[in-house]
N, C-alpha and C. Protein backbone atom coordinates (compact mmCIF):
# COMPACT_ATOMS: atom_id res chain seq x y z
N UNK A 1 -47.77 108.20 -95.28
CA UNK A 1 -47.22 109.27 -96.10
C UNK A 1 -46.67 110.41 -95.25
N UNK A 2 -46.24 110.34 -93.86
CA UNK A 2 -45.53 111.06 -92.93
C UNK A 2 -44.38 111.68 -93.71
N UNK A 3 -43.89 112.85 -94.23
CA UNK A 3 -42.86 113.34 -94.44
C UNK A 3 -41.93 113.50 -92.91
N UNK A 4 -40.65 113.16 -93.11
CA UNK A 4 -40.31 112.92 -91.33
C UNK A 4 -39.39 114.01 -91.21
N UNK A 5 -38.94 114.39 -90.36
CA UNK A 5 -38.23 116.27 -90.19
C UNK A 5 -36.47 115.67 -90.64
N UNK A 6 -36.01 116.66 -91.15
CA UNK A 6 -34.54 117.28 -91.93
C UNK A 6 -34.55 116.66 -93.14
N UNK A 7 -35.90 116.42 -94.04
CA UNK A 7 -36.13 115.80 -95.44
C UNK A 7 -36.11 117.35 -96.33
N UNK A 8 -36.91 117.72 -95.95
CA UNK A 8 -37.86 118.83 -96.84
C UNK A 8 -36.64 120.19 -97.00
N UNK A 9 -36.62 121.07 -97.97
CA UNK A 9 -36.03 122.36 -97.86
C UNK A 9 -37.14 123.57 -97.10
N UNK A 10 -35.86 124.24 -96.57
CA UNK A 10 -37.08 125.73 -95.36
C UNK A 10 -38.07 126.33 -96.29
N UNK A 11 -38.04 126.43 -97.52
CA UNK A 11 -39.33 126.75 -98.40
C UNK A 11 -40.77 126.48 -98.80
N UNK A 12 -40.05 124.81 -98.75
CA UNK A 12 -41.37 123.88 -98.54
C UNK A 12 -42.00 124.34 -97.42
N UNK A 13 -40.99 123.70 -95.96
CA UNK A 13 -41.61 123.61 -95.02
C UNK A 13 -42.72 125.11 -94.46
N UNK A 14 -42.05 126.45 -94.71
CA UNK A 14 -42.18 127.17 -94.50
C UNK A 14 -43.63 127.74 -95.28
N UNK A 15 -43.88 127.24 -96.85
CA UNK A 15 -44.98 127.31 -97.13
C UNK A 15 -46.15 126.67 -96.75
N UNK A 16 -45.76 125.49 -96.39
CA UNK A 16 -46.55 124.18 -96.07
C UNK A 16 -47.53 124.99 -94.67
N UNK A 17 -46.37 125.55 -93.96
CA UNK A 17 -46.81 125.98 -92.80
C UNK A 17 -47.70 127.14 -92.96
N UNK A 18 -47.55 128.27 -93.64
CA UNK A 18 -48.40 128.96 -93.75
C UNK A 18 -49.86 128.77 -94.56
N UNK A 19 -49.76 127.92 -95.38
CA UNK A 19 -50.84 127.24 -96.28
C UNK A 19 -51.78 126.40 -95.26
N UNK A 20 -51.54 125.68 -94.74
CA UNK A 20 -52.45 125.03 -93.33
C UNK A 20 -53.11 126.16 -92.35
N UNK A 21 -51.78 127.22 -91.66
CA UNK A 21 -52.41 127.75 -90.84
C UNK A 21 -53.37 128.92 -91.58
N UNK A 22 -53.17 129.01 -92.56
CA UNK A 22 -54.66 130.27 -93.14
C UNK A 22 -56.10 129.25 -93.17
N UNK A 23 -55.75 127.67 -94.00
CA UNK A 23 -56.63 127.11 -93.78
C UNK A 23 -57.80 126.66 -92.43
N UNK A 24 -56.41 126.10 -91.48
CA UNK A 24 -56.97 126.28 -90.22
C UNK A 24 -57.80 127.56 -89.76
N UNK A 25 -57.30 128.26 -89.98
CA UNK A 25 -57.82 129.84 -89.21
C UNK A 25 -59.04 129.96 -90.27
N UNK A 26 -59.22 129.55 -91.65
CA UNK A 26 -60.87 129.46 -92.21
C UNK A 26 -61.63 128.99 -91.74
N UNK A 27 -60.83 127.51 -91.22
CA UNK A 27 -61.97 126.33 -90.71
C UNK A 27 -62.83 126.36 -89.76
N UNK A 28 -61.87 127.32 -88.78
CA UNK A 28 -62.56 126.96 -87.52
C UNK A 28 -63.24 128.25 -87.27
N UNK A 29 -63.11 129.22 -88.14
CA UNK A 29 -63.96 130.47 -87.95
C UNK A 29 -65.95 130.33 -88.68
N UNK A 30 -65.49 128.95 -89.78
CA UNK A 30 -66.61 128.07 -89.67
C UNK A 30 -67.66 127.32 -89.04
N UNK A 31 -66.92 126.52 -88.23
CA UNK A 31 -66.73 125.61 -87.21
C UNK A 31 -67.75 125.69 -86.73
N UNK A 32 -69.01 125.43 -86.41
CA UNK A 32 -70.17 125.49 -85.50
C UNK A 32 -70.11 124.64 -84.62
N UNK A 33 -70.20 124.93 -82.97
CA UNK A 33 -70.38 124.32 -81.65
C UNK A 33 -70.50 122.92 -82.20
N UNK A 34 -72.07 122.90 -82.66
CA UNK A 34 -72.41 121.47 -82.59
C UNK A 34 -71.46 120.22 -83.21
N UNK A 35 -70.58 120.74 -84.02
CA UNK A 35 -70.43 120.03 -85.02
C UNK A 35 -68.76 119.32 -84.23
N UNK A 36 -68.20 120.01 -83.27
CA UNK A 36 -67.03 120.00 -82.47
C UNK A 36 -67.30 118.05 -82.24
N UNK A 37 -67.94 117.31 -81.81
CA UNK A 37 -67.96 116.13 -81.19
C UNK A 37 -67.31 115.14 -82.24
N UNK A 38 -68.44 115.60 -83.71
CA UNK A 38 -68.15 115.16 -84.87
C UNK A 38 -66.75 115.11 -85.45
N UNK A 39 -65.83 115.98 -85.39
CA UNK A 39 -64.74 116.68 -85.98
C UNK A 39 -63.94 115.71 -84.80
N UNK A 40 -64.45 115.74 -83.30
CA UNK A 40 -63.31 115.11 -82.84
C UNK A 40 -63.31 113.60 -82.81
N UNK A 41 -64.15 113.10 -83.06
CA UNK A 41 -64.17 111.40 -83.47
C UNK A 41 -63.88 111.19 -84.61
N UNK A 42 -63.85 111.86 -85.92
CA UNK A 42 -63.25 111.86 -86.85
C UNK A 42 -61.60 112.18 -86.72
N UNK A 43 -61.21 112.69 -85.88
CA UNK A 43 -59.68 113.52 -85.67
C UNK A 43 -59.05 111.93 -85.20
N UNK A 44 -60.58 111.01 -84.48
CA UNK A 44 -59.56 110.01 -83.64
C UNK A 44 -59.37 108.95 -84.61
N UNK A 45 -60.32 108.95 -85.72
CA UNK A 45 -60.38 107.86 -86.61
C UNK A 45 -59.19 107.73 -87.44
N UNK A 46 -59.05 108.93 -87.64
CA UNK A 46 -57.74 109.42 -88.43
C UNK A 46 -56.45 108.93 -88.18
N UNK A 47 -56.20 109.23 -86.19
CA UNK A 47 -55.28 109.25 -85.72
C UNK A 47 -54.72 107.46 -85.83
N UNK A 48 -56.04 106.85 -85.66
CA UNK A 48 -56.14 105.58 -84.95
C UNK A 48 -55.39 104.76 -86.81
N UNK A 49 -56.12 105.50 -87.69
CA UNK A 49 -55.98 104.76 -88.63
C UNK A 49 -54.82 104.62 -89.31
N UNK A 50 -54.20 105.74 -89.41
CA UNK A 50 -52.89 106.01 -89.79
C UNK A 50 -51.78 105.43 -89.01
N UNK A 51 -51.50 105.28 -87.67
CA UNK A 51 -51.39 104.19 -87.03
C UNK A 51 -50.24 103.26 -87.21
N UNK A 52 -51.02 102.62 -87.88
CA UNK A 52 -51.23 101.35 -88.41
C UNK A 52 -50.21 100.68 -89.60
N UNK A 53 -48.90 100.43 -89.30
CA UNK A 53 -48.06 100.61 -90.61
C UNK A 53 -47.37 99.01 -91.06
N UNK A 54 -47.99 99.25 -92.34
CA UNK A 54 -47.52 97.83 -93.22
C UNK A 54 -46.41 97.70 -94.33
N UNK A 55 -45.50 97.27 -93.70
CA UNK A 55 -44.25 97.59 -94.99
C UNK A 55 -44.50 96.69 -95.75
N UNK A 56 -44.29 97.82 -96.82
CA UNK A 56 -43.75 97.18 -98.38
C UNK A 56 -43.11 97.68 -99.26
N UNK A 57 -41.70 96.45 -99.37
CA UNK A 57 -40.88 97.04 -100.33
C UNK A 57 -40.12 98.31 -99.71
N UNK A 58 -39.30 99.06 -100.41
CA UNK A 58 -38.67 100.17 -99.40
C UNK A 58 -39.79 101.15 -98.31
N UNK A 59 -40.98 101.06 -98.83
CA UNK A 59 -41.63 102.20 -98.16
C UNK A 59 -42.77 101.08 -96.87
N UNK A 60 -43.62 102.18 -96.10
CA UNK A 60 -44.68 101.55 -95.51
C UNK A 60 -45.76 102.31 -96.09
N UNK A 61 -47.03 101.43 -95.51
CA UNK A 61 -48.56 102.16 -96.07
C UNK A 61 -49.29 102.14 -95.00
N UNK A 62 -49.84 102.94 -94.69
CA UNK A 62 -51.24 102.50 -93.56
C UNK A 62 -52.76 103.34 -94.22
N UNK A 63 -53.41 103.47 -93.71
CA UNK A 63 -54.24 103.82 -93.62
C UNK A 63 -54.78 105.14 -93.87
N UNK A 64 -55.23 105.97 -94.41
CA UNK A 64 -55.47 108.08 -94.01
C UNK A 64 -56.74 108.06 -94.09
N UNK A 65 -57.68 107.55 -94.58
CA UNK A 65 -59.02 108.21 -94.59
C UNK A 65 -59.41 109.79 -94.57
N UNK A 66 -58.56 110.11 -95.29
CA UNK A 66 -59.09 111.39 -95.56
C UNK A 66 -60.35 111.56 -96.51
N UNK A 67 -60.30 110.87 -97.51
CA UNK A 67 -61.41 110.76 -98.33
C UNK A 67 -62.90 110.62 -97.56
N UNK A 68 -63.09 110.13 -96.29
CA UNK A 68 -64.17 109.81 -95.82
C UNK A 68 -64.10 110.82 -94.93
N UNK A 69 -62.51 111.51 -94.21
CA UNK A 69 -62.89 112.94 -92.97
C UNK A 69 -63.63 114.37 -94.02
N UNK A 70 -63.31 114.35 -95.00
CA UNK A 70 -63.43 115.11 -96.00
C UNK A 70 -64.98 115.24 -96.23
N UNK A 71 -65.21 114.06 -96.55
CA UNK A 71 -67.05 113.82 -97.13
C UNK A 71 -67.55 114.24 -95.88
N UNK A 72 -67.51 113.72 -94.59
CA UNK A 72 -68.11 114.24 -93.65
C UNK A 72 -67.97 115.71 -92.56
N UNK A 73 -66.96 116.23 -92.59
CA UNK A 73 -66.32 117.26 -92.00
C UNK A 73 -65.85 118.79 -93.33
N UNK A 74 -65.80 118.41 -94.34
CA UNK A 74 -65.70 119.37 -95.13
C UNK A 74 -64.48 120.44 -94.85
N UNK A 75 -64.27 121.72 -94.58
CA UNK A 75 -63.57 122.27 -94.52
C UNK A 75 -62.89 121.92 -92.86
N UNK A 76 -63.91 121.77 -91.82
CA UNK A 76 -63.55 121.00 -90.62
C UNK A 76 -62.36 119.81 -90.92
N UNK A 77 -62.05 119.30 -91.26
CA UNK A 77 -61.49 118.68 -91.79
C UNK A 77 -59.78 119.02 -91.77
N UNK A 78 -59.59 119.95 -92.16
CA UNK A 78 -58.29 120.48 -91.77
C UNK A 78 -57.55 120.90 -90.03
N UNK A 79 -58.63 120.98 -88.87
CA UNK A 79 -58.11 120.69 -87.99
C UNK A 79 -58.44 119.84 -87.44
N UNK A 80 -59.01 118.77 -87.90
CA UNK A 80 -59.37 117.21 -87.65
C UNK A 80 -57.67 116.67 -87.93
N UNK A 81 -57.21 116.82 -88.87
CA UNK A 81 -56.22 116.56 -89.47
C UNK A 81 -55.21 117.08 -88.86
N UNK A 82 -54.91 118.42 -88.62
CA UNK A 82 -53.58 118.55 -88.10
C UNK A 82 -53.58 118.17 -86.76
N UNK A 83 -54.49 117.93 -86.18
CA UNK A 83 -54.59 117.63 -84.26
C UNK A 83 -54.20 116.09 -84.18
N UNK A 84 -54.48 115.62 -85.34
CA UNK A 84 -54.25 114.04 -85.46
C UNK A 84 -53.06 113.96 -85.56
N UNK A 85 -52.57 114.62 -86.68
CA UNK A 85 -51.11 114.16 -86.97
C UNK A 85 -50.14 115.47 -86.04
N UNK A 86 -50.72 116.23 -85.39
CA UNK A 86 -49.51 116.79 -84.29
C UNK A 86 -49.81 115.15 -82.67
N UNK A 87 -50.46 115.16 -82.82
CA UNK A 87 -50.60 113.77 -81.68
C UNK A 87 -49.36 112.95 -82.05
N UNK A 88 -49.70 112.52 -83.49
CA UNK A 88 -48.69 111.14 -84.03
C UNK A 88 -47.03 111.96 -83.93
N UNK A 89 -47.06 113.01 -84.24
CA UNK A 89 -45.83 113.38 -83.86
C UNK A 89 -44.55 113.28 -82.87
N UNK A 90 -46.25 114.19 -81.68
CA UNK A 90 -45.39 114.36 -80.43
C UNK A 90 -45.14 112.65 -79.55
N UNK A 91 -46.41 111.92 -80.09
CA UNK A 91 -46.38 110.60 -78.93
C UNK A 91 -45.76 109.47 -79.80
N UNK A 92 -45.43 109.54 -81.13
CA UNK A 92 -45.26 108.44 -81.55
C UNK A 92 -43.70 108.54 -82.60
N UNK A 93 -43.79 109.96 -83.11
CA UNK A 93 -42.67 110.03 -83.94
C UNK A 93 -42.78 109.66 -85.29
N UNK A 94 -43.91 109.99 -85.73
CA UNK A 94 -44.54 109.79 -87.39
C UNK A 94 -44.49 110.83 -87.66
N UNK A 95 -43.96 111.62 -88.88
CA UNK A 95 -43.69 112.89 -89.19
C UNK A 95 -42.89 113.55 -87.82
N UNK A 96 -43.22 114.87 -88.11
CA UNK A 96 -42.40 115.92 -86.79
C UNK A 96 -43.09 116.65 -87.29
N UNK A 97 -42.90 117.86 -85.93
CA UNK A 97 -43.16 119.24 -85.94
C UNK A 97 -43.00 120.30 -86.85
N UNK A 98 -41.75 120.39 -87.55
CA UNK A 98 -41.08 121.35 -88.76
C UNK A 98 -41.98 120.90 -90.15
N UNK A 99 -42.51 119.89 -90.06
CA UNK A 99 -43.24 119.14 -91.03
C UNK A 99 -44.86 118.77 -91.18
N UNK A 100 -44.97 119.47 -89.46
CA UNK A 100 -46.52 119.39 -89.40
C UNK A 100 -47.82 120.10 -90.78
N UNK A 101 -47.03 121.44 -91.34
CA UNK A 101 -48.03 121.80 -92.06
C UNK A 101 -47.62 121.71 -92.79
N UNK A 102 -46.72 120.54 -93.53
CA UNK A 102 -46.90 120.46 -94.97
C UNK A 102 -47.67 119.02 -94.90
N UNK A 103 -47.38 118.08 -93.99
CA UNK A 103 -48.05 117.12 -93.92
C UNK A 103 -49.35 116.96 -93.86
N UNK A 104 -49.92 118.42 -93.04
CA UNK A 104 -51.37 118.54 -93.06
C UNK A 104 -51.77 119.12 -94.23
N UNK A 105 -51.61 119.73 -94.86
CA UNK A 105 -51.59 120.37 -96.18
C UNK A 105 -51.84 119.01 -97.26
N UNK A 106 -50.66 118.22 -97.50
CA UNK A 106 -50.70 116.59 -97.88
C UNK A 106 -52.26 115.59 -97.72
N UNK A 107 -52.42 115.71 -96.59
CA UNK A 107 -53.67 115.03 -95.94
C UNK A 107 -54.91 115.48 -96.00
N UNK A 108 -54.87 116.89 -95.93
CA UNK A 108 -56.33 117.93 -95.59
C UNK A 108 -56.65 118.36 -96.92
N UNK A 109 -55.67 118.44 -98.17
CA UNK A 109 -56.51 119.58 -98.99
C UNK A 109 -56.89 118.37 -100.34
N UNK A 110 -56.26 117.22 -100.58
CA UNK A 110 -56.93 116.65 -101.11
C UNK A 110 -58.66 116.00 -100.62
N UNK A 111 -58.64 115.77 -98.88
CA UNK A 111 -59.91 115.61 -98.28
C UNK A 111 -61.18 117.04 -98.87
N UNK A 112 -60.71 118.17 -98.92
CA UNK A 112 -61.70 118.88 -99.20
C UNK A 112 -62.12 119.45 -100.59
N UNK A 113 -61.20 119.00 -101.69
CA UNK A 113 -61.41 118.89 -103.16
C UNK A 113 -62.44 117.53 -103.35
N UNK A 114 -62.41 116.37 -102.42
CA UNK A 114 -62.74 115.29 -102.17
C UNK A 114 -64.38 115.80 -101.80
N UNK A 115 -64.41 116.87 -100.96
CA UNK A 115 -65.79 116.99 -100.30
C UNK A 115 -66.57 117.97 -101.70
N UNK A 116 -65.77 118.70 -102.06
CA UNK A 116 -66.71 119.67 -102.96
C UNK A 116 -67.13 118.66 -104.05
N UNK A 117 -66.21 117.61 -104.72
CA UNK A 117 -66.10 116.84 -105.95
C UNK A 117 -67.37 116.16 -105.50
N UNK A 118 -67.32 115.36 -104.49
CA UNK A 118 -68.76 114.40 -104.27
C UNK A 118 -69.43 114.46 -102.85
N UNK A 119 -69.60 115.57 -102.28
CA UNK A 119 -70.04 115.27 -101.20
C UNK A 119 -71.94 115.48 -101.67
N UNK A 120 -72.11 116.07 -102.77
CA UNK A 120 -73.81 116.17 -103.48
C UNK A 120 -73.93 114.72 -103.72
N UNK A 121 -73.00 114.22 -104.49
CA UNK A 121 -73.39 112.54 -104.84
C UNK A 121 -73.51 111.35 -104.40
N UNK A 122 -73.15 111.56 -102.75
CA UNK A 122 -72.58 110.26 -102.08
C UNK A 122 -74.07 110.80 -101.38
N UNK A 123 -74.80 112.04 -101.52
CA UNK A 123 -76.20 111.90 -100.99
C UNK A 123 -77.56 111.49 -101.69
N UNK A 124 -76.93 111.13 -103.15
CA UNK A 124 -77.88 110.93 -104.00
C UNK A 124 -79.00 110.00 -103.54
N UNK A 125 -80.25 110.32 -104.02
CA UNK A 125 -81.29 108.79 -103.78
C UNK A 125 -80.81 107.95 -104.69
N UNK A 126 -79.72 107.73 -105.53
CA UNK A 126 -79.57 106.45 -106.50
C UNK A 126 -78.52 106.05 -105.64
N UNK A 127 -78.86 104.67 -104.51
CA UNK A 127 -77.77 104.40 -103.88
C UNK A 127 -76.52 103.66 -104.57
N UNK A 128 -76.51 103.07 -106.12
CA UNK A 128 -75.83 102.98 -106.66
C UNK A 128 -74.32 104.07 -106.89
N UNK A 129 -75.16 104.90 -107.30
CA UNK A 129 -74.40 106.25 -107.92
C UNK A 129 -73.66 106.92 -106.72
N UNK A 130 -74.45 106.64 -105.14
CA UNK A 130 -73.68 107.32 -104.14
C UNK A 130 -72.45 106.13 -103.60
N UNK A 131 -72.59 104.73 -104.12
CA UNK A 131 -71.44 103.84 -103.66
C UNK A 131 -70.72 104.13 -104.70
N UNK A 132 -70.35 104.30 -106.34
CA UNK A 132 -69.68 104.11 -106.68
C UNK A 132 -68.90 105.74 -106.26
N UNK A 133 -69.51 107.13 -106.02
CA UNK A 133 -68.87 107.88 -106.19
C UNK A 133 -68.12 108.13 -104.25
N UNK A 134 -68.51 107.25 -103.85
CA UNK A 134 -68.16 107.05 -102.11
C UNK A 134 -66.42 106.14 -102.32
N UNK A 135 -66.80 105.71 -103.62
CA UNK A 135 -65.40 104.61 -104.20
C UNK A 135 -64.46 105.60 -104.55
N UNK A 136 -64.89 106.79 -105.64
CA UNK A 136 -63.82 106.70 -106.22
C UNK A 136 -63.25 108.41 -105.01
N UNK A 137 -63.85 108.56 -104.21
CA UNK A 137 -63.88 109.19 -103.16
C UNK A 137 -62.56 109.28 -102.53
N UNK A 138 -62.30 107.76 -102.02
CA UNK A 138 -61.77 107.52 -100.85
C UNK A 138 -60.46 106.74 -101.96
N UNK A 139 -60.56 106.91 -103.05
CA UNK A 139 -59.75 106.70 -103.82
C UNK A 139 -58.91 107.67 -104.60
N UNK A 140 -59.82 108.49 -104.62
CA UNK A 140 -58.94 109.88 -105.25
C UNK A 140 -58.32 110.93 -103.96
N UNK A 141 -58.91 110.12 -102.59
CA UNK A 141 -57.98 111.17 -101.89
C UNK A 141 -57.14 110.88 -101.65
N UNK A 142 -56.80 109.65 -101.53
CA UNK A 142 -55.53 108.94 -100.97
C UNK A 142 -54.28 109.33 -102.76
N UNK A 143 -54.77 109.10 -103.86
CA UNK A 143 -54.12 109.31 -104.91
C UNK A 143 -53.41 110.88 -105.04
N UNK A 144 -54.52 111.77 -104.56
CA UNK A 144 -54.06 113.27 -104.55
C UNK A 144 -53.24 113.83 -103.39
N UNK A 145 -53.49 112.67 -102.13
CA UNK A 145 -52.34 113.15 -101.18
C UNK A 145 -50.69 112.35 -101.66
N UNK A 146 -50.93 111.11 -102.33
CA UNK A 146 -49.51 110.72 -102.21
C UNK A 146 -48.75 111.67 -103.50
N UNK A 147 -50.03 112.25 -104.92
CA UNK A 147 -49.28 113.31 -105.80
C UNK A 147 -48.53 114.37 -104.84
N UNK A 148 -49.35 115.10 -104.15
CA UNK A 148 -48.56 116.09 -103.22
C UNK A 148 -47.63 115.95 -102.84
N UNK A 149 -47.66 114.60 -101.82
CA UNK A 149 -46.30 114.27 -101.30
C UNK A 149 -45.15 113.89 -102.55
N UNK A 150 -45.20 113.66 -103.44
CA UNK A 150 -44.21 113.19 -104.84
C UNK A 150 -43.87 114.73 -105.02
N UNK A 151 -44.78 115.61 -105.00
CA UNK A 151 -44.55 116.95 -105.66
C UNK A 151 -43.60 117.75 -104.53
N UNK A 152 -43.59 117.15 -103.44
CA UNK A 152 -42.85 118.18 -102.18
C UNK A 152 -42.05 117.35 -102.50
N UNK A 153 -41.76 116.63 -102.43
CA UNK A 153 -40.20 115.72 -102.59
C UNK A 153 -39.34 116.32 -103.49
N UNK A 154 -39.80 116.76 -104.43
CA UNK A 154 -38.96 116.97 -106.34
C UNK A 154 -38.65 117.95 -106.07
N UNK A 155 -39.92 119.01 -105.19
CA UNK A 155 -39.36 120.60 -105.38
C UNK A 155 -38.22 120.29 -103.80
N UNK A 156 -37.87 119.43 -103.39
CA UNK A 156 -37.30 119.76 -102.71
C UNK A 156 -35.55 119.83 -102.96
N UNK A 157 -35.84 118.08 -103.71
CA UNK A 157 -34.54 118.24 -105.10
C UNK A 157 -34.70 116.77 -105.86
N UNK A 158 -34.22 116.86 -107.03
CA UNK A 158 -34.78 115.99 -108.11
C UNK A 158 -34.05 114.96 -107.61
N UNK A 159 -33.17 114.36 -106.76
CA UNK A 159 -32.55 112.89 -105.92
C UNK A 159 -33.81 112.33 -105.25
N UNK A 160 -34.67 113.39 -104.87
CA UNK A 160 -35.93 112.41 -104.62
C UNK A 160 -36.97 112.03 -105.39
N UNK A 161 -36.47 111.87 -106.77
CA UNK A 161 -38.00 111.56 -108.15
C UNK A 161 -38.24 109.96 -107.26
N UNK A 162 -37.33 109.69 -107.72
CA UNK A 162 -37.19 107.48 -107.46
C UNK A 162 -37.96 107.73 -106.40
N UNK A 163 -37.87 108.22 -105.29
CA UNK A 163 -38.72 107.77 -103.86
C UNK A 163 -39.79 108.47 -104.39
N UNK A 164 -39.95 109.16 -105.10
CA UNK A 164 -41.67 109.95 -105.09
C UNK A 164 -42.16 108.79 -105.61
N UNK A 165 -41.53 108.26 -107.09
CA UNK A 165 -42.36 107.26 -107.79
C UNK A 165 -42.62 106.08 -107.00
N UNK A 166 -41.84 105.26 -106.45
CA UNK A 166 -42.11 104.38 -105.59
C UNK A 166 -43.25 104.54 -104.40
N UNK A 167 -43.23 105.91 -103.70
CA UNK A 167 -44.74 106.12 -103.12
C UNK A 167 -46.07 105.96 -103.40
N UNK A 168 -46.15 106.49 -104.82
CA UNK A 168 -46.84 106.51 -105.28
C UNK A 168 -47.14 105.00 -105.98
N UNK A 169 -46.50 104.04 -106.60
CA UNK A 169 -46.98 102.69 -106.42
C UNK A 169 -46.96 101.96 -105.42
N UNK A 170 -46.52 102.40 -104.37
CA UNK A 170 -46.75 101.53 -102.85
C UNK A 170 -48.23 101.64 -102.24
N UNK A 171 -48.44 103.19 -102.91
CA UNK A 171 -49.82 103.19 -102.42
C UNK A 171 -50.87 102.91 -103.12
N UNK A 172 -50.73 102.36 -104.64
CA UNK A 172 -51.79 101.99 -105.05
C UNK A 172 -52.66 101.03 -104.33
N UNK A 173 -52.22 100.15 -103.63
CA UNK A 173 -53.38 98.99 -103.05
C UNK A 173 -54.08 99.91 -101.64
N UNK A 174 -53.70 100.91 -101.33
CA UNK A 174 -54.16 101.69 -100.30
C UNK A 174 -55.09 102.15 -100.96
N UNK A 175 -55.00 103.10 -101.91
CA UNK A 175 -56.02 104.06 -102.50
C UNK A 175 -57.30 102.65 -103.23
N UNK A 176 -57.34 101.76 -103.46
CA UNK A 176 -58.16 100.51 -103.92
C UNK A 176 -58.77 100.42 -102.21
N UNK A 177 -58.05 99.82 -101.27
CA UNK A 177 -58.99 99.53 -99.38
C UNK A 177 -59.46 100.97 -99.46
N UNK A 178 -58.93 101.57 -99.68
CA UNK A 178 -59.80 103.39 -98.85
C UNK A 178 -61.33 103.46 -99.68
N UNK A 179 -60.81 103.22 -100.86
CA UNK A 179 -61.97 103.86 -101.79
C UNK A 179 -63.59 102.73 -101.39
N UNK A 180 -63.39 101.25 -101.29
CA UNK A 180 -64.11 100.10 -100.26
C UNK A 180 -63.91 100.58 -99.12
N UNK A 181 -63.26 100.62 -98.07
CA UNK A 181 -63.84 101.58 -96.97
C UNK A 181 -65.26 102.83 -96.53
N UNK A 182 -64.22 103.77 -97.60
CA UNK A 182 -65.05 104.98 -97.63
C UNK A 182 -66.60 104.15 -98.18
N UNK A 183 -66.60 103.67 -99.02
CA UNK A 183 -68.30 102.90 -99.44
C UNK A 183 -68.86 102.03 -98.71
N UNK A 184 -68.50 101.19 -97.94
CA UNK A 184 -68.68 101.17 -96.97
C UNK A 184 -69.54 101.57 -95.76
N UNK A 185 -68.75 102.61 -95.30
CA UNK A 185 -68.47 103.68 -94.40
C UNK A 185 -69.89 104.27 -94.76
N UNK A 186 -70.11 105.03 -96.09
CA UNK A 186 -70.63 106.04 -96.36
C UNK A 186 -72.01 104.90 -96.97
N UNK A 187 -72.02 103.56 -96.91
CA UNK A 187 -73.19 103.11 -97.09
C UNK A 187 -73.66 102.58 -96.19
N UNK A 188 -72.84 102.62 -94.93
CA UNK A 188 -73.65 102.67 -93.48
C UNK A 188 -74.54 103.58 -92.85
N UNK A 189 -73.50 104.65 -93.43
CA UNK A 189 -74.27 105.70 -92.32
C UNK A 189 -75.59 106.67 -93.79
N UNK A 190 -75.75 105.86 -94.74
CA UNK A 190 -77.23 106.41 -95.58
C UNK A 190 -78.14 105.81 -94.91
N UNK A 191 -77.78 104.39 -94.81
CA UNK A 191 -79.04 103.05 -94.06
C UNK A 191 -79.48 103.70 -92.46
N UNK A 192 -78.40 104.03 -92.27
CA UNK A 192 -78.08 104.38 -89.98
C UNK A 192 -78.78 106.11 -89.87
N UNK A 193 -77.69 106.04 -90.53
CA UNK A 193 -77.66 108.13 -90.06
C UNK A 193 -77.39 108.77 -91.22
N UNK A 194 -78.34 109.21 -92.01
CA UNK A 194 -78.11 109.65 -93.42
C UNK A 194 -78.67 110.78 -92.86
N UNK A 195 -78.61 112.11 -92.30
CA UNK A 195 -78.74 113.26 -91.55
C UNK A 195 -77.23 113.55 -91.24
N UNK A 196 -76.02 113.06 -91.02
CA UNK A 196 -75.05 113.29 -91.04
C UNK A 196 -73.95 113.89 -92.04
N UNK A 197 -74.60 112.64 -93.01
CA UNK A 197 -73.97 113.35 -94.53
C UNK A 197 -74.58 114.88 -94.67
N UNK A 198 -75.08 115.40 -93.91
CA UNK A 198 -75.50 116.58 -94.37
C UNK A 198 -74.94 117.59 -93.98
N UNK A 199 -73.77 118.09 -94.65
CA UNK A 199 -72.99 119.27 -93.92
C UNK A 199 -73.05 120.66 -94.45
N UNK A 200 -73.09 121.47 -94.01
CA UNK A 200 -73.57 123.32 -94.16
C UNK A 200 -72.53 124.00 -94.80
């Protein structure tokens, strides 16, 4: 879901950008020492995962796991995210620079609607209740980042509805692997390291 640079109008971009960097500048005034190791193996999971690109049909899909940087990193999470995708930028040419904070914006703020919505439930003792809501987790973030991205497209001008809609069904089989991932993921580390899920 890379928005790629000379797509967007200077409004978008220009909000996008300031909307990340206030976030950023919350996050990390958060940010506790310890928690830095965490945030950056998550930044790589991110990087590594997204990656990863499978065409279909006019568009490609890979991977975001935001739904799972979200549950574990919480507001951290937003410069997990932009460090990832300024990497994919500069070394690989997925998105760009002019586009960095709307893309992180895209990626990061559905992850932390994601953390407030279930990050109590995915700790529940009913390990039932914490897989299904670890599902619809890693499913509703991937759904609320590709709305965003549909919604920057339109306001940018209504010639891009058709490509919003098509994103948004390209990624349905993404948001279905993320949401099994994230459960997964998040029913490993209850069994392993269930002290982790525990964020401040």
């Amino acid at each position: 879901m890379h928005i790629s640079e000379g797509i967007l109008s200077a409004p978008v971009l220009i909000t996008g950008a300031g909307l990340t960097a206030t976030a950023v500048g919350y996050s990390l005034k958060k940010i506790e020492y310890k928690e830095v190791p965490k945030v950056a193996i998550l930044s790589s999971v991110f990087f590594v995962a997204s990656l990863i690109h499978v065409p279909l049909g006019p568009a490609s899909i890979h991977l975001i796991l935001n739904g799972l940087t979200g549950l574990l990193l919480g507001w951290s999470a937003f410069p997990a995210i932009l460090v990832a995708l300024a990497l994919q930028g500069i070394l690989f040419q997925f998105g760009g620079i002019t586009t960095l904070g709307i893309n992180t914006l895209n990626m990061a703020l559905p992850a932390i609607i994601c953390f407030y919505l279930f990050n109590q439930g995915v700790r529940s003792k009913n390990n039932f209740i914490a897989q299904i809501l670890a599902f619809l987790c890693g499913f509703l973030a991937v759904l609320l980042s590709g709305i965003m991205v549909a919604v920057v497209l339109v306001f940018t001008g209504e010639g891009f509805l058709q490509a919003a809609k098509l994103l948004l069904i390209a990624h349905f089989p993404v948001m279905i692997l993320e949401g099994v991932l994230t459960t997964f993921c998040i029913g490993f580390l209850r069994k392993v390291k269930p002290e982790i899920l525990s964020i401040g």
